[in-house]
N, C-alpha and C. Protein backbone atom coordinates (compact mmCIF):
# COMPACT_ATOMS: atom_id res chain seq x y z
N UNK A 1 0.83 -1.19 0.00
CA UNK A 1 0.00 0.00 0.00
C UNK A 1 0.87 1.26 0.00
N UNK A 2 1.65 1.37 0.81
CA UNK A 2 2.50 2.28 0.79
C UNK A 2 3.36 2.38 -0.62
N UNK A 3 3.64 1.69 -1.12
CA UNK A 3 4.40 1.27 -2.75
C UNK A 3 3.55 2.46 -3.73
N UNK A 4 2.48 2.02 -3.32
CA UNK A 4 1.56 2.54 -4.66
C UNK A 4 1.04 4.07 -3.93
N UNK A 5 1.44 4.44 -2.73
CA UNK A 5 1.03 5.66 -2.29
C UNK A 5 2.26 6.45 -2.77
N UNK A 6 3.46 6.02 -2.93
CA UNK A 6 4.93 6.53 -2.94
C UNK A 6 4.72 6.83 -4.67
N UNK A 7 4.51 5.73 -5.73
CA UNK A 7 4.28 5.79 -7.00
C UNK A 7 3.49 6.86 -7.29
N UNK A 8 2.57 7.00 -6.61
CA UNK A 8 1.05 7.80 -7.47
C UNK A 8 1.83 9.84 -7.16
N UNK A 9 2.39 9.76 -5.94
CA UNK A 9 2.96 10.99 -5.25
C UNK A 9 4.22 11.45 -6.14
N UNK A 10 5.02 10.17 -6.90
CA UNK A 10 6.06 10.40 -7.86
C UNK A 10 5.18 10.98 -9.25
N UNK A 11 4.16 10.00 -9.68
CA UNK A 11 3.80 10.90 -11.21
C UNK A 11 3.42 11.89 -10.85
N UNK A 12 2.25 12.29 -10.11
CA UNK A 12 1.95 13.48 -9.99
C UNK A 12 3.12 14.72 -9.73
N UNK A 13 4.24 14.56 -9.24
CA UNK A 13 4.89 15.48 -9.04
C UNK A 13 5.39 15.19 -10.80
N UNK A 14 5.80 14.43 -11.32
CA UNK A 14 6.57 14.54 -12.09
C UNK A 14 5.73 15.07 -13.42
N UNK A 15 4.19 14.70 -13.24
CA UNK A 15 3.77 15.33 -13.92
C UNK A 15 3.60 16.85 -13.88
N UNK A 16 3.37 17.38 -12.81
CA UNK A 16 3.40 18.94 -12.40
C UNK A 16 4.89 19.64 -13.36
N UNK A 17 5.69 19.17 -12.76
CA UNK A 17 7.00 19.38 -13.85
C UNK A 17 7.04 19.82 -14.94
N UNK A 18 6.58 18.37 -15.90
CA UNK A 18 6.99 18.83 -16.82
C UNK A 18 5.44 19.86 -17.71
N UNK A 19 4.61 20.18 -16.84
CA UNK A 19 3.82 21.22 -16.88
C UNK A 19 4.16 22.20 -17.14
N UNK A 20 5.01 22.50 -16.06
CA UNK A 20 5.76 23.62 -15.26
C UNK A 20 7.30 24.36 -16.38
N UNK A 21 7.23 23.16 -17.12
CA UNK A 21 8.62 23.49 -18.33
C UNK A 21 8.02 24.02 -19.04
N UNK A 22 8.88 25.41 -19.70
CA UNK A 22 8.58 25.95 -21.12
C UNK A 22 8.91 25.05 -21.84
N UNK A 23 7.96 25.21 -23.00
CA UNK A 23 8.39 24.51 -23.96
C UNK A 23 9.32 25.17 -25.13
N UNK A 24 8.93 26.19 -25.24
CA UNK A 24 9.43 26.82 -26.55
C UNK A 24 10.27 28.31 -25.74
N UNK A 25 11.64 28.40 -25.71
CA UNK A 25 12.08 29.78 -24.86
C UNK A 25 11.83 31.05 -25.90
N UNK A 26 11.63 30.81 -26.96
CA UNK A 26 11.61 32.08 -27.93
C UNK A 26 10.08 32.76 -28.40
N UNK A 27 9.25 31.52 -27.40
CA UNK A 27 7.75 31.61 -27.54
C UNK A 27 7.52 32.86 -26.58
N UNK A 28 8.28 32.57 -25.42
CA UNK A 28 7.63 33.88 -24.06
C UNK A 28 7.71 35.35 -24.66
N UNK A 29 9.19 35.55 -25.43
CA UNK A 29 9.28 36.97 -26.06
C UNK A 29 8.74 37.38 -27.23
N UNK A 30 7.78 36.52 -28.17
CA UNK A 30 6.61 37.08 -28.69
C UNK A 30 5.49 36.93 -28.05
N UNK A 31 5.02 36.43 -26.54
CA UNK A 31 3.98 36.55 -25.57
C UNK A 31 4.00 37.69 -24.93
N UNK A 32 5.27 38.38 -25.16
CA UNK A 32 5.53 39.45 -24.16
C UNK A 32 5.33 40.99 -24.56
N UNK A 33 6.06 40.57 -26.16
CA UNK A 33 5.75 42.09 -27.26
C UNK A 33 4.34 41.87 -27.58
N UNK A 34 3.86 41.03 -27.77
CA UNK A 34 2.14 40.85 -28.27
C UNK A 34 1.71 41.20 -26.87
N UNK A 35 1.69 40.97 -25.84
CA UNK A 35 0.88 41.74 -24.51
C UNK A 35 0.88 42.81 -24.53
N UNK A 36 2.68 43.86 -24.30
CA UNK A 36 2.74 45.08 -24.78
C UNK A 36 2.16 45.78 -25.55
N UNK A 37 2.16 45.00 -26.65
CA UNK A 37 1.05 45.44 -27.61
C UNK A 37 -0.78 45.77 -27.55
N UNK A 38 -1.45 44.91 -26.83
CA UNK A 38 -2.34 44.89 -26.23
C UNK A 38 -2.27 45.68 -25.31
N UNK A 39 -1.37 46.27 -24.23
CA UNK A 39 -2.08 46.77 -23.31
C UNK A 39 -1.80 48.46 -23.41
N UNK A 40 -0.74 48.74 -24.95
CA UNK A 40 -0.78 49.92 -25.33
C UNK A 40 -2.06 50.41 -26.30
N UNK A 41 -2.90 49.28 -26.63
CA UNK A 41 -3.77 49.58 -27.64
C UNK A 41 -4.67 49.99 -26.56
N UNK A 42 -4.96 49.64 -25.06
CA UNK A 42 -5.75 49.24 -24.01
C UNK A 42 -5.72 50.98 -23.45
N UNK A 43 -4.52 51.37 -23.24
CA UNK A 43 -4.13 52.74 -22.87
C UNK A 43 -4.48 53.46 -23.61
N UNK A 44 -4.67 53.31 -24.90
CA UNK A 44 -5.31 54.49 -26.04
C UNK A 44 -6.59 54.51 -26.25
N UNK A 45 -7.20 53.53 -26.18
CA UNK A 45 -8.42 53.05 -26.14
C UNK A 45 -8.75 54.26 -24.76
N UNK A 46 -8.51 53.64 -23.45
CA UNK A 46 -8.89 53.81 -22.37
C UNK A 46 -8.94 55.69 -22.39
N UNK A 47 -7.62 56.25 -23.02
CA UNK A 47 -7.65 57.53 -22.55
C UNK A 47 -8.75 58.12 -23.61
N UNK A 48 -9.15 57.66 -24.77
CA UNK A 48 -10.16 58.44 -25.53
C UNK A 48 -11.59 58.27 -25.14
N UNK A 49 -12.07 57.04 -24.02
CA UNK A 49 -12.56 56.98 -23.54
C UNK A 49 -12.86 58.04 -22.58
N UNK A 50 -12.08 58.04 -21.79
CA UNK A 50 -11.85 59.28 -20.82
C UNK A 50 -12.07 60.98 -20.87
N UNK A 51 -11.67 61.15 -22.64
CA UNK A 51 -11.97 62.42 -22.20
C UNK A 51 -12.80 62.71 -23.85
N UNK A 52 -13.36 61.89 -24.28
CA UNK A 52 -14.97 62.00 -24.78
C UNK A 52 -15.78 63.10 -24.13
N UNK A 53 -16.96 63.59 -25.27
CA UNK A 53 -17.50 64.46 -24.59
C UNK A 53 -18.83 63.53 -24.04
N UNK A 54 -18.79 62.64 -23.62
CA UNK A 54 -20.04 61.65 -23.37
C UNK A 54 -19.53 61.30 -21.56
N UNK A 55 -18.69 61.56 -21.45
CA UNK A 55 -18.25 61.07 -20.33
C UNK A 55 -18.11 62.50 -19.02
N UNK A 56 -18.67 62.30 -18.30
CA UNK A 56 -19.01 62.80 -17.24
C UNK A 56 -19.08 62.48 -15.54
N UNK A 57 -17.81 62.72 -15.30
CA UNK A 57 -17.85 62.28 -14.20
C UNK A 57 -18.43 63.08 -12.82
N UNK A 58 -19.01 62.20 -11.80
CA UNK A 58 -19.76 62.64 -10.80
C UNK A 58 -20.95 62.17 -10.95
């Protein structure tokens, strides 16, 4: 019992792992300029939002 409590505690960790690995290292730095990208479109968006004449705060 203990055998198969020790086994099941090994895949699962080992599965977490290789979860946990990038796969691709050259993948994160077009995840990173494409976010940038998004969250400058997000900031332009947001400030024309802001000072619209529809918008009225209070």
């Amino acid at each position: 019992m203990r055998n198969i409590i020790l086994i099941l505690f090994l895949l699962s960790a080992v599965v977490i792992m290789i979860q946990a690995i990038p796969v691709q290292g050259h993948r994160v730095k077009r995840d990173l300029k494409a976010l940038e990208r998004i969250m400058k479109e997000m900031v332009e968006i947001g400030v024309g939002v802001g000072t619209g004449s529809a918008y009225r705060p209070g």
